[in-house]
Protein backbone atom coordinates (compact mmCIF):
# COMPACT_ATOMS: atom_id res chain seq x y z
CA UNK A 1 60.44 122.94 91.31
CA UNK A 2 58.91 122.10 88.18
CA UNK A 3 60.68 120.94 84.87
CA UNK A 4 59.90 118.83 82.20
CA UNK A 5 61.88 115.79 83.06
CA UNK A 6 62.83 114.84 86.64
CA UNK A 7 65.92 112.21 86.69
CA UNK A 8 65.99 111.03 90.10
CA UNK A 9 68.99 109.29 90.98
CA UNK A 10 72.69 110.46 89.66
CA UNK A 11 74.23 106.81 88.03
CA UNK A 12 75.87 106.05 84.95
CA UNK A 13 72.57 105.53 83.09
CA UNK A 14 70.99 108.90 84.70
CA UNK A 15 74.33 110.96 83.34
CA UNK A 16 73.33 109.80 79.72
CA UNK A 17 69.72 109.75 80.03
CA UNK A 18 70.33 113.39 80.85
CA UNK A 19 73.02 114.48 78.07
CA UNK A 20 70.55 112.90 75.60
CA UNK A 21 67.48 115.15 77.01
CA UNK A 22 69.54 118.37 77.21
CA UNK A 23 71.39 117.56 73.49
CA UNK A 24 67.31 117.28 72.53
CA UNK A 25 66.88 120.60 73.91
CA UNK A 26 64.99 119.30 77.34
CA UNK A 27 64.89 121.31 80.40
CA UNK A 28 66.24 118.59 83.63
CA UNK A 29 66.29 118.48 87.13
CA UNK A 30 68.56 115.75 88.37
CA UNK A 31 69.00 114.74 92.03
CA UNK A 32 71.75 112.38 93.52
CA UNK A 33 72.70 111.14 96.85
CA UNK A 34 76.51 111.57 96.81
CA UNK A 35 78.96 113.93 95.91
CA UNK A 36 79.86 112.79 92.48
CA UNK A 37 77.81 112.13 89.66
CA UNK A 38 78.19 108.82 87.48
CA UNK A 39 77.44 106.41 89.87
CA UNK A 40 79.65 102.69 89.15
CA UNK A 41 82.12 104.70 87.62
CA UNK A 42 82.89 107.34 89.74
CA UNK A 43 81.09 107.34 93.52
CA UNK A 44 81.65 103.14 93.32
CA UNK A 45 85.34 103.82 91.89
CA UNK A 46 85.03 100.73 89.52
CA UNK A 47 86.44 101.18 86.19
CA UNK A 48 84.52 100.10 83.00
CA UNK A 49 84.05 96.33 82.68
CA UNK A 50 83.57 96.10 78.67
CA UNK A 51 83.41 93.71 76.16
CA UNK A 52 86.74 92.96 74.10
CA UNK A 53 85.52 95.08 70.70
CA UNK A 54 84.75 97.88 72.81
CA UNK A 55 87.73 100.23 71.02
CA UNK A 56 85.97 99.61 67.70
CA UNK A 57 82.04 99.11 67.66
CA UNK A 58 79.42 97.72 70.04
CA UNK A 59 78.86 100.95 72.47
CA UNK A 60 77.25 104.39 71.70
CA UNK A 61 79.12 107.88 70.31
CA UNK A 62 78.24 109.35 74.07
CA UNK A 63 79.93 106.75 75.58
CA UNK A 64 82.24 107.20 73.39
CA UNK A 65 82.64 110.42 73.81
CA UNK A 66 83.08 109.47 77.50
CA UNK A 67 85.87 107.29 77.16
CA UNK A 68 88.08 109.05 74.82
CA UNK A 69 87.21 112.65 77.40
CA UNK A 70 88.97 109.98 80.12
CA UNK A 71 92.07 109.52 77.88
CA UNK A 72 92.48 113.50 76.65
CA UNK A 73 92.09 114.45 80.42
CA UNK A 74 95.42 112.07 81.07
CA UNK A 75 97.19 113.44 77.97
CA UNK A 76 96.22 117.14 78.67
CA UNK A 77 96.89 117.34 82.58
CA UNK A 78 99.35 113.79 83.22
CA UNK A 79 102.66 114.00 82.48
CA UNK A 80 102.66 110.57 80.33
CA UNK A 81 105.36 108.26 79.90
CA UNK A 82 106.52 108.55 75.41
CA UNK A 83 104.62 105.36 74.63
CA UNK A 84 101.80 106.03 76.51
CA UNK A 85 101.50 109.61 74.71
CA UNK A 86 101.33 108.25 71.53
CA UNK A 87 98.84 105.47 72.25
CA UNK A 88 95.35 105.68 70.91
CA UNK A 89 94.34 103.13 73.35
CA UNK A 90 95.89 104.70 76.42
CA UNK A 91 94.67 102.37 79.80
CA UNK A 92 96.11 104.57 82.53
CA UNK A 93 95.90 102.18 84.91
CA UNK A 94 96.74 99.17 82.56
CA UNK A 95 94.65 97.38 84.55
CA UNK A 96 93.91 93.61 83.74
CA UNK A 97 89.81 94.15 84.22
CA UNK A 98 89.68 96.52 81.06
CA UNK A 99 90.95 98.77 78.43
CA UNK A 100 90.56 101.79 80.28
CA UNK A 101 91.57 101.24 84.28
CA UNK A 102 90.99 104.87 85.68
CA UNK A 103 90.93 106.70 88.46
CA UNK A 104 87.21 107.71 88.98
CA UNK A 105 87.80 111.21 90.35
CA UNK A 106 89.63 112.17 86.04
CA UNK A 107 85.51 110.30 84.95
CA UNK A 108 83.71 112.79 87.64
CA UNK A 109 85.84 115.51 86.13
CA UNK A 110 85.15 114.29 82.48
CA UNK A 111 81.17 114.20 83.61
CA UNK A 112 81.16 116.90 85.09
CA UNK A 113 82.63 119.05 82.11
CA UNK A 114 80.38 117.37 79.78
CA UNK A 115 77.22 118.71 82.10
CA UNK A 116 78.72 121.97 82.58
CA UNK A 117 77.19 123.91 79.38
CA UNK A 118 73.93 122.90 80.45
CA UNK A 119 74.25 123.74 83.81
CA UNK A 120 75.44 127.18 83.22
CA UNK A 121 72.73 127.60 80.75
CA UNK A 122 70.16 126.66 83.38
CA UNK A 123 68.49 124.17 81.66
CA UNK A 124 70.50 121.32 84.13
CA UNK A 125 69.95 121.79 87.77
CA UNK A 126 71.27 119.11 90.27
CA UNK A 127 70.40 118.69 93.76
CA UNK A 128 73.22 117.20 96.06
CA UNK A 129 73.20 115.32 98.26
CA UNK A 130 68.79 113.94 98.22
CA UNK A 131 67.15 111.50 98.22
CA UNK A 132 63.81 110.35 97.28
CA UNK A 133 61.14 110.39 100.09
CA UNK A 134 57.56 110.08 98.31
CA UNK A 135 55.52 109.79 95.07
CA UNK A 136 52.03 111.74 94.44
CA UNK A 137 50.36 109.68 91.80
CA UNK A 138 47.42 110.43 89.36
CA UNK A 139 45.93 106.93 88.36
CA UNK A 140 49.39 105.67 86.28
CA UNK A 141 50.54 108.69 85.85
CA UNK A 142 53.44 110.47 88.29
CA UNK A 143 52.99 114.21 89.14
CA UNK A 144 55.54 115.07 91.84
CA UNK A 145 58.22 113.01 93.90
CA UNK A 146 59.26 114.52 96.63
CA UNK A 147 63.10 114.47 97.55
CA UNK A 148 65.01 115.81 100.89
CA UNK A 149 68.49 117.41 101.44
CA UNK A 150 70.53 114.94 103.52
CA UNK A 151 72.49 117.73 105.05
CA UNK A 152 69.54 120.26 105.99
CA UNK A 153 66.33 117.82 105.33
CA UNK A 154 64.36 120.11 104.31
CA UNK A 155 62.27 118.94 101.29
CA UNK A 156 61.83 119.94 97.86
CA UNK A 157 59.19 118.74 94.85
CA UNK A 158 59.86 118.27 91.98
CA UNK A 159 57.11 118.38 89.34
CA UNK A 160 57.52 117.07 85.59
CA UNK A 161 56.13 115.58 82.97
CA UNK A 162 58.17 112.69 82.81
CA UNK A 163 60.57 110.58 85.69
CA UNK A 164 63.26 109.15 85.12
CA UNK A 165 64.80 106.57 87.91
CA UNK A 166 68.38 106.51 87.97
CA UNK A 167 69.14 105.14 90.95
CA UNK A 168 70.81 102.09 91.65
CA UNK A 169 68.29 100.29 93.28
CA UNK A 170 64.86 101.28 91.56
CA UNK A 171 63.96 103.60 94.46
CA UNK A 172 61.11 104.93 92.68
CA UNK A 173 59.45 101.92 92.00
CA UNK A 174 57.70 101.10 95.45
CA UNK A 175 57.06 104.76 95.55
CA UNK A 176 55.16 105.06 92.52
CA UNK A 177 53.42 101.74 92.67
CA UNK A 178 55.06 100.64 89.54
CA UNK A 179 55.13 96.62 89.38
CA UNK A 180 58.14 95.47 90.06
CA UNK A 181 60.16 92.34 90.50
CA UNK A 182 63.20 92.39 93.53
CA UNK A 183 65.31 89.31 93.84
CA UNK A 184 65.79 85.50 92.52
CA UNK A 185 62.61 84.85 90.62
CA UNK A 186 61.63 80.69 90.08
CA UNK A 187 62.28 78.58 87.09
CA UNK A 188 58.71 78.25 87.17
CA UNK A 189 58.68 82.20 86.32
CA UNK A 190 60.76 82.32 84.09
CA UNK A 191 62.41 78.89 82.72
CA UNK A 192 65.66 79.64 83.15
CA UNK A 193 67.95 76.98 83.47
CA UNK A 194 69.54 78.77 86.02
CA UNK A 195 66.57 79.83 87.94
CA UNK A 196 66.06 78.85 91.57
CA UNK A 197 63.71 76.22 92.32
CA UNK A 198 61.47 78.57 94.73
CA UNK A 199 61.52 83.07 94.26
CA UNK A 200 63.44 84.47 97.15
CA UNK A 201 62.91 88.73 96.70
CA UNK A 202 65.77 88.30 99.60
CA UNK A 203 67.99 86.77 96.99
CA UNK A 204 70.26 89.53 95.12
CA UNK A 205 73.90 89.49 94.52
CA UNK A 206 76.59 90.56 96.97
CA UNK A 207 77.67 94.35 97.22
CA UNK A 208 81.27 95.50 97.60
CA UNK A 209 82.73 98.83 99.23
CA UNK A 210 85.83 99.14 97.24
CA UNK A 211 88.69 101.02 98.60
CA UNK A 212 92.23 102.25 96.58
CA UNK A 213 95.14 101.86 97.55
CA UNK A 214 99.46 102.24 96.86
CA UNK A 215 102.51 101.03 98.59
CA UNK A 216 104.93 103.71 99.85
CA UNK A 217 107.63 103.53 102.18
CA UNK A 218 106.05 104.07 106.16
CA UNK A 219 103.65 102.59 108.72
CA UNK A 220 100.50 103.30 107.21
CA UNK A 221 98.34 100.25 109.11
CA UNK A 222 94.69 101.49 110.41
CA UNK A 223 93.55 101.02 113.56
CA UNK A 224 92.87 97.48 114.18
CA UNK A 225 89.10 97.11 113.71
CA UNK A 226 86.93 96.30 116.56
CA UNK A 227 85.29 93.43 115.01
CA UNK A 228 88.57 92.01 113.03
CA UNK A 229 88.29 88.96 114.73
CA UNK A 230 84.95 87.93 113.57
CA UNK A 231 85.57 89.07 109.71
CA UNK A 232 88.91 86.97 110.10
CA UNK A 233 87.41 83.73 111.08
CA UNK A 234 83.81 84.09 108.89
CA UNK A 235 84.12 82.09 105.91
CA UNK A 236 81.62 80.62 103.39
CA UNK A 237 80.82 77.13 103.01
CA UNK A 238 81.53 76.91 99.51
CA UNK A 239 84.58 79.70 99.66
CA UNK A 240 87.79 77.01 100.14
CA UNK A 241 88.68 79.61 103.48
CA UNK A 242 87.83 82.70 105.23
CA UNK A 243 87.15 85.90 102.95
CA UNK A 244 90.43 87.39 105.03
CA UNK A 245 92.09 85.21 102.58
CA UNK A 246 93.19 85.53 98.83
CA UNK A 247 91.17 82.66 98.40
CA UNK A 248 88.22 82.47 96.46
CA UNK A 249 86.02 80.41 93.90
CA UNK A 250 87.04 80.48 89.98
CA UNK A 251 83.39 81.69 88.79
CA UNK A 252 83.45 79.46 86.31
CA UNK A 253 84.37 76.46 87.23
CA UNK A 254 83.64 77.61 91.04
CA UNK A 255 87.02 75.57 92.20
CA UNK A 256 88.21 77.81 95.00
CA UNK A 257 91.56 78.81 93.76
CA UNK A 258 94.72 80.96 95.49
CA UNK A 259 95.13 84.58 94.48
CA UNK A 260 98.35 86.60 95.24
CA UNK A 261 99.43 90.35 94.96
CA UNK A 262 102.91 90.99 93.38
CA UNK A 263 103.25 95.07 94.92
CA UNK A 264 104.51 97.35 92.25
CA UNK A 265 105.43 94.90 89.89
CA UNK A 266 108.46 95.93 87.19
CA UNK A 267 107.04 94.48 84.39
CA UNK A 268 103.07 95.06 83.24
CA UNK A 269 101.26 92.14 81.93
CA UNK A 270 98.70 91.98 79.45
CA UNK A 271 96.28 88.90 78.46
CA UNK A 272 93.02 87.81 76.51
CA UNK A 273 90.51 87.76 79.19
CA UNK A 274 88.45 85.30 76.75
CA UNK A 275 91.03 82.98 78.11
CA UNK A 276 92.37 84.54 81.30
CA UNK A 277 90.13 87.00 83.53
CA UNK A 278 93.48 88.05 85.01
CA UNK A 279 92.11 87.94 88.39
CA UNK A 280 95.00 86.02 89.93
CA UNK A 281 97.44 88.79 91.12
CA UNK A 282 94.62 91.42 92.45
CA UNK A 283 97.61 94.11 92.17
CA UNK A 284 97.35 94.37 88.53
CA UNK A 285 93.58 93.34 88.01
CA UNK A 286 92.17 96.59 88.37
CA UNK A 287 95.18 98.62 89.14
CA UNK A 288 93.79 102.47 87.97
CA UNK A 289 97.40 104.11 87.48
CA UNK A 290 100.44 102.36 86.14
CA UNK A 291 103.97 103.60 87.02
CA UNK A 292 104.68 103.16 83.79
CA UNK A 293 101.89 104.68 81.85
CA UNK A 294 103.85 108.31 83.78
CA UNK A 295 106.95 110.54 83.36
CA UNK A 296 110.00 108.14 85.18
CA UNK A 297 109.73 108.88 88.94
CA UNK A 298 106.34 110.54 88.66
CA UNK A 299 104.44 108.03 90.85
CA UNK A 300 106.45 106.27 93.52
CA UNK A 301 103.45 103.53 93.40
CA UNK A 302 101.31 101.96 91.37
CA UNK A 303 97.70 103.11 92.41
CA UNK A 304 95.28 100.23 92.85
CA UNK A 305 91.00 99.77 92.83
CA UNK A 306 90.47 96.79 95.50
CA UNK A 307 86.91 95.23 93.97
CA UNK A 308 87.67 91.47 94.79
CA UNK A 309 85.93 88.89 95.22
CA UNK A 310 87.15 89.08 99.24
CA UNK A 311 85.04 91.88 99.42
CA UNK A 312 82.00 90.47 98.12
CA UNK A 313 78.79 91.17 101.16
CA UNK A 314 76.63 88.23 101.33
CA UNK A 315 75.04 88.93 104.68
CA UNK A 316 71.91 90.36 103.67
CA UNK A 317 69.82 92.68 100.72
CA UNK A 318 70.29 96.43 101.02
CA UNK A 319 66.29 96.28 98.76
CA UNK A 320 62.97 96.90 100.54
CA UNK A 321 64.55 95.28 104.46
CA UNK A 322 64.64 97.69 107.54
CA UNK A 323 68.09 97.05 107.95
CA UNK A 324 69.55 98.42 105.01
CA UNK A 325 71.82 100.67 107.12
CA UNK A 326 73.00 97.40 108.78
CA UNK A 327 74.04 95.83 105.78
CA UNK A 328 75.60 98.44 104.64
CA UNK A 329 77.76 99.24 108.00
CA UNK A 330 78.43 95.97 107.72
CA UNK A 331 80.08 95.79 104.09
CA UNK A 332 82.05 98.65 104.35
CA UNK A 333 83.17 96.62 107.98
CA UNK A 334 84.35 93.95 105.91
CA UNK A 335 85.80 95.61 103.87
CA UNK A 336 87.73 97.66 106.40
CA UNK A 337 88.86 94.51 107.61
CA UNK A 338 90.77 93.22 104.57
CA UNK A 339 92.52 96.63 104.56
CA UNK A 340 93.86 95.61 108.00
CA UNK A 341 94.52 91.44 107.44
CA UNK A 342 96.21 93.03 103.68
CA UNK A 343 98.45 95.59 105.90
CA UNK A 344 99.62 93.23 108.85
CA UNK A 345 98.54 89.38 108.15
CA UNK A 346 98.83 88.73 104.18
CA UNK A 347 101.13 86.29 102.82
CA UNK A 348 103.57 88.38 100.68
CA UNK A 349 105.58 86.41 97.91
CA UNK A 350 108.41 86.49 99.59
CA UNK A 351 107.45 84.67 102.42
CA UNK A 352 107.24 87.57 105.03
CA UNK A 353 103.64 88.46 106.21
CA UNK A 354 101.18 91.64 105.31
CA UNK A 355 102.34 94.95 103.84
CA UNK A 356 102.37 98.12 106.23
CA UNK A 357 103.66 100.10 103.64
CA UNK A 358 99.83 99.96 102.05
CA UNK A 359 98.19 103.05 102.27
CA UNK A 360 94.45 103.88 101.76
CA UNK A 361 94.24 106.92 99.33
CA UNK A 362 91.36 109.01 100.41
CA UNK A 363 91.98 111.58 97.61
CA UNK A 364 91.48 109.48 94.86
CA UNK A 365 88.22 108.82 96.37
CA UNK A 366 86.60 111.98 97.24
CA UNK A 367 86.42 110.60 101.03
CA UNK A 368 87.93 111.33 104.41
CA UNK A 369 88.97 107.38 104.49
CA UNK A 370 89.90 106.01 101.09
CA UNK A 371 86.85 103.62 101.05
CA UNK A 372 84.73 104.78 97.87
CA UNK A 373 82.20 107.15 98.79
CA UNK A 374 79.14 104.87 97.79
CA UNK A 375 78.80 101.16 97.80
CA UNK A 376 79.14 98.84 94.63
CA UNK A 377 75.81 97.98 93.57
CA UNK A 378 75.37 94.83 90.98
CA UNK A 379 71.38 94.58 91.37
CA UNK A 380 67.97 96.91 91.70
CA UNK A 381 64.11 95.82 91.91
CA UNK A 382 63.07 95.48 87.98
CA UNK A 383 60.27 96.91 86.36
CA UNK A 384 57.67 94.50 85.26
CA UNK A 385 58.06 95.18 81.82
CA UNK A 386 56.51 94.99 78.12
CA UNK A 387 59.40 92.59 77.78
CA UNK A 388 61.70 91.03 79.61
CA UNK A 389 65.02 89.21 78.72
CA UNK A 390 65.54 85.41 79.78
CA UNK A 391 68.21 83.62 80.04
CA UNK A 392 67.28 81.36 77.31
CA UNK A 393 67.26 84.65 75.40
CA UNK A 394 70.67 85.27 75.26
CA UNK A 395 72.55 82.10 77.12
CA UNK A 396 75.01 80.56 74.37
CA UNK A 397 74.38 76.78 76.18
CA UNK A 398 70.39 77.77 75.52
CA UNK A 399 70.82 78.98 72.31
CA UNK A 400 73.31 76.52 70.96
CA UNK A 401 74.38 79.24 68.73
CA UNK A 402 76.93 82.32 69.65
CA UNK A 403 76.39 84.85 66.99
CA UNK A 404 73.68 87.80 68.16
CA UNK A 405 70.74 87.76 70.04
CA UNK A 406 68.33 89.86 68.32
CA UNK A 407 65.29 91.53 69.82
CA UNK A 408 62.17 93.07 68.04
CA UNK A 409 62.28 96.73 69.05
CA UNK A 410 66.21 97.12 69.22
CA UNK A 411 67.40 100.48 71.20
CA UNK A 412 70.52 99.47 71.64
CA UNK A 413 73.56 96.84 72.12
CA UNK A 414 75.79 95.21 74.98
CA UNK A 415 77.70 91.92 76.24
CA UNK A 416 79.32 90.56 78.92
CA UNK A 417 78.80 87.39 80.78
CA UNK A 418 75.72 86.44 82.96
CA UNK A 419 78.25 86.92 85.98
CA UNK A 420 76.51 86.87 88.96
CA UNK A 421 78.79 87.04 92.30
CA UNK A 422 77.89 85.02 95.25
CA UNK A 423 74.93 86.03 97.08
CA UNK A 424 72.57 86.63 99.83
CA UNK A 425 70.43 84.03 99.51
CA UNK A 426 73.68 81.76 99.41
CA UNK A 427 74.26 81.02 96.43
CA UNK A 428 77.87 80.62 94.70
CA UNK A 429 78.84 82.23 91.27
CA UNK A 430 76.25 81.68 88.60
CA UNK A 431 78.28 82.15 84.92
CA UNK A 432 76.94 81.96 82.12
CA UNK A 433 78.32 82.05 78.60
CA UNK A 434 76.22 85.11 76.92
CA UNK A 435 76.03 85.73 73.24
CA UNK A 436 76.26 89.82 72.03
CA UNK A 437 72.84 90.85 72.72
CA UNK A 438 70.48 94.00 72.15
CA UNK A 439 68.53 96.26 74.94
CA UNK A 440 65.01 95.60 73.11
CA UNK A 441 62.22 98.64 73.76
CA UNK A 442 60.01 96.68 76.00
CA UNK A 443 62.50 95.93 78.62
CA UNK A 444 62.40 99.91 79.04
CA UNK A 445 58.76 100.37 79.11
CA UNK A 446 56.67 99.56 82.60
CA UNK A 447 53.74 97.55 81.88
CA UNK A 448 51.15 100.43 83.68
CA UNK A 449 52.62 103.38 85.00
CA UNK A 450 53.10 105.98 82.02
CA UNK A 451 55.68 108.61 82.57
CA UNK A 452 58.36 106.73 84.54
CA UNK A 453 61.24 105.27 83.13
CA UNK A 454 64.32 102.90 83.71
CA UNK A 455 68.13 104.14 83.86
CA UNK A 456 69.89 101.91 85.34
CA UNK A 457 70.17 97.94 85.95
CA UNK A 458 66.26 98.61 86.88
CA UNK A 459 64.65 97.54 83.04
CA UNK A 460 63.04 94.32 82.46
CA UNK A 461 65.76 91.66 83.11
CA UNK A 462 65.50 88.70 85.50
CA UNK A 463 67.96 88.06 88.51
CA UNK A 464 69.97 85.92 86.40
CA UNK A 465 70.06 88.06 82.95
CA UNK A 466 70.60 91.11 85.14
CA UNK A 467 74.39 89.93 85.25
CA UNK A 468 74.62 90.64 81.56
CA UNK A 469 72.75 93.88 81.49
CA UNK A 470 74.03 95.36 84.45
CA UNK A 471 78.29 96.37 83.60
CA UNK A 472 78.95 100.12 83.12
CA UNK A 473 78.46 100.40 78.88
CA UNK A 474 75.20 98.50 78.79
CA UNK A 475 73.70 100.82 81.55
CA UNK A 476 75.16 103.76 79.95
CA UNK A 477 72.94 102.44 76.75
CA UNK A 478 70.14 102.12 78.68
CA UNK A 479 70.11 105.37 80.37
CA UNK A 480 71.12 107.19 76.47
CA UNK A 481 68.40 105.40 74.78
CA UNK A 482 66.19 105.87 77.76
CA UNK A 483 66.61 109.68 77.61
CA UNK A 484 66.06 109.70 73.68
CA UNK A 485 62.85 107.95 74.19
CA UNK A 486 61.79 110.40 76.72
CA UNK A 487 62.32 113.14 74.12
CA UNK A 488 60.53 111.52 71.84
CA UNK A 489 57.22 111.29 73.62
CA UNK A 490 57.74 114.82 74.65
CA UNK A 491 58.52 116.00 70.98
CA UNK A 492 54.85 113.92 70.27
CA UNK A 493 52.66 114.32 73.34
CA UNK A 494 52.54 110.43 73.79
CA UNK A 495 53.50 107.18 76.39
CA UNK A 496 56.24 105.32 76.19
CA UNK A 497 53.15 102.68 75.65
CA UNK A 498 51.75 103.85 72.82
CA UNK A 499 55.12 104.56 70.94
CA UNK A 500 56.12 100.76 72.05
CA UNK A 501 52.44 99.52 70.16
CA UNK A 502 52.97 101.69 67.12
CA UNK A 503 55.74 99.89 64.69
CA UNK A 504 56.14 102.97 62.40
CA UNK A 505 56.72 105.64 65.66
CA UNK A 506 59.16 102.87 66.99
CA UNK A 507 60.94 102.90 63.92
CA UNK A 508 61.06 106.52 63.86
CA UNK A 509 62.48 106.35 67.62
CA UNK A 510 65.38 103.94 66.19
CA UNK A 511 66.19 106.12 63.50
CA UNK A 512 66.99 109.16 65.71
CA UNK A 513 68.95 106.52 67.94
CA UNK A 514 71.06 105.65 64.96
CA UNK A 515 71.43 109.65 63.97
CA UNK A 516 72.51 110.50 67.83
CA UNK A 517 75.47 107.61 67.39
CA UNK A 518 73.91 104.55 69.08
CA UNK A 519 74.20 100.98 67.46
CA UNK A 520 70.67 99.12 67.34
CA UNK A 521 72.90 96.07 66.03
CA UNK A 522 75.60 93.78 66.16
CA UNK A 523 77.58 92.52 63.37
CA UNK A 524 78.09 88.73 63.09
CA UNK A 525 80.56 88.34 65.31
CA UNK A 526 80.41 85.36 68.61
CA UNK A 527 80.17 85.72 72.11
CA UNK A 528 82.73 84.57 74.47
């Protein structure tokens, strides 16, 4: 197949890199491994972590456009509760994690209908479910990558002019010999205060296979798993008791500190999470549909995203090891696991132990057993960049100042914390206080090869600024602005190295950024 840009890889960032091309009037070929496109949002089930001004500036129109497509799919198809009609700032799920706590299968339906014009035009194809097998290179340069149907293998290239890598862990980067960096990198690399004393490529944060969940009346307990007893006795040294627990480190302070769950709660609370995460009764932390958002007797549960800390994978890197299939067994095991200790062994707050009446809700999911239908993934390999962003870049401590971090070569905006979970290499939470930053050009431009491009949480960050860069509005900004700068050197026959070395094309580039909705700025306001 040939095309004129090749997005291989169907996340969050690849979705908006490719409404970008197609709104430019591109022709795209997109490929992903699982049955739903969008990637952390929909086949990872995780609803939006954003930063607390998301409802008025500080994302893109797209994602915008996204968000508010969410909330008129609830108001059109859901019968909703009077207050919850009538609420510009609907959160079905009211979920503690975020303004808009979802299920993911009203986003796939949201992305989907936002693709579908371009699809029936034929100017969007998408292959499901491939996966990338090989590169042919010329010099820097990418001519074809080579992909295979998981269900019949046959194989299929794809020839374009420019690639696009939207996967979740930079699978395209070892196959196009684009430099890359995987894992912790030293403080010696980087000077990061928060740098490891010696580069382990081993060394990424944990995964998670989320599952959902309600509470009805019934026996609904799974099979006891076959390794339960091992998952119920592992524990971390640093984790305060076993991950079959709802015990787990604050991540800032890194105190191991007792959760609880409060099933089906009559009253909804609401907090700042500048001052509480709202992590401390995992029911309503990222609960996806509210009772009470719905017409009285609608739901007869609450319907609730488990993406805890309990679930957290530290046992090895699913990046460039043989035994990626291991780890991954083995995450979804653990998983699996909790759903059996939460159903028969969890203290309830009544005294009484586990709930059977919890039942796995494999519809919500697009899966034959309520576990989401791809892993969560917080970290890729990163391209070695024009630029990369530091810690000391962006870290308020660093910094000693909270307002803005500005970057020459501005494409775009984002915040969150530098929240890295526990991980592989052993390490506990690393948090960082981060100040509103901006997604500067070079981070999206590889140092050599010329007509591959980041989408994801693969641009030029470091293992410790990757837990800024890496939450679902940021990558959707990376992915939009990556797509627009695609276009661009399309519209004028150039690389994305030449545009970066030219001041007045770059400024050109930011002006039709600013024209197709997306913020190169932040106003003065202070991180958190």
């Amino acid at each position: 197949m040939t095309t004129e840009v090749a997005i291989i890889g169907g996340g969050l960032g690849a979705v908006a890199a490719a409404l970008a091309l197609l709104q430019r009037g591109r022709r795209v070929v997109m490929t992903e491994e699982y049955a739903w496109l969008g990637g952390q949002l929909t086949s990872q089930a995780v609803p939006p972590d954003e930063h607390i001004w998301v409802e008025q500036f500080g994302i893109t129109a797209r994602y915008r456009a996204l968000r508010e497509g969410i909330r008129k799919y609830y108001r059109d198809h859901y019968p909703l509760s009077a207050s919850a009609r009538i609420d510009r700032e609907l959160n079905p799920g009211r979920g503690r994690v975020s303004k808009l706590c979802h299920e993911p299968r009203v986003a796939n339906a949201v992305i989907t209908a936002q693709l579908a014009p371009y699809r029936s035009t034929g100017r969007l194809t998408v292959l499901q479910p491939v996966v990338p097998l090989s590169a042919e290179m010329s010099g820097t340069t990418v001519r074809i990558v080579t992909v295979a149907d998981l269900r019949t293998g046959a194989e299929i290239e794809l020839a374009a002019e420019f690639f696009v890598d939207g996967t979740e862990t930079g699978d395209l980067l070892p196959m196009t010999g684009t430099a890359f960096v995987v894992g912790a990198e030293s403080q010696a690399d980087t000077g990061e205060p928060s740098a490891a004393e010696v580069a382990d490529p081993g060394n990424v944060q944990s995964i998670a296979w989320c599952f959902v969940f309600d509470h009805v009346v019934g026996d609904h307990v799974i099979e006891r798993p076959v390794d339960y007893d091992y998952w119920r006795s592992f524990e971390l040294p640093y984790w305060g008791a076993p991950m079959l627990s709802f015990t787990a480190p604050n991540p800032r302070t890194l105190v191991p500190e007792e959760r609880t769950m409060n099933v089906n709660p009559a009253l909804d609370v609401t907090g700042d999470p500048r001052i509480d995460p709202g992590d401390r009764d995992l029911w309503l932390f990222r609960r996806i549909a509210a009772r009470s958002t719905f017409a009285d007797g609608f739901y007869d549960s609450d319907i609730v995203l488990a993406n805890w800390p309990q679930l957290d994978y530290v046992g090895g890197s699913i990046i460039d090891f043989e035994d990626r299939a291991v780890h991954l067994a083995a995450a979804k095991a653990q998983s699996r696991a909790y759903v059996y200790w939460l159903q028969t062994e969890a203290p309830r707050p009544d005294g009484g132990r586990g709930w059977p009446g919890l039942r796995l809700r494999p519809d919500v999911v697009g899966t034959e057993d309520g576990f989401a239908q791809a892993p969560y993934i917080r970290e890729s390999r990163r391209i070695k960049a024009l630029s990369t962003v530091r810690e000391q870049d962006v870290s308020i401590k660093v910094r000693g100042y909270d307002g803005p971090a500005r970057f020459e070569g501005s494409v775009g905006v984002g915040m969150y914390r530098i929240d890295l979970h526990p991980s592989t290499g052993g390490d506990n939470y690393i948090d960082v206080d981060c100040a509103p930053f901006e997604i500067p050009l070079g981070a999206l431009v590889p140092v050599a090869t010329q007509n591959l491009l980041p989408a994801a949480k693969n641009i030029g960050t470091t293992h410790i600024t990757n837990g800024a860069y890496r939450l679902h509005p940021v990558e959707w900004n990376i992915g939009e602005s990556t797509g627009e700068l695609t276009a661009f050197c399309l519209d004028h026959g150039i690389s994305p190295q030449q545009l970066a070395a030219d001041p007045a094309q770059v400024e050109q580039l930011q002006r039709r950024l600013i024209e197709a909705g997306v913020e190169l700025h932040w106003p003065e306001v202070a991180g958190y």
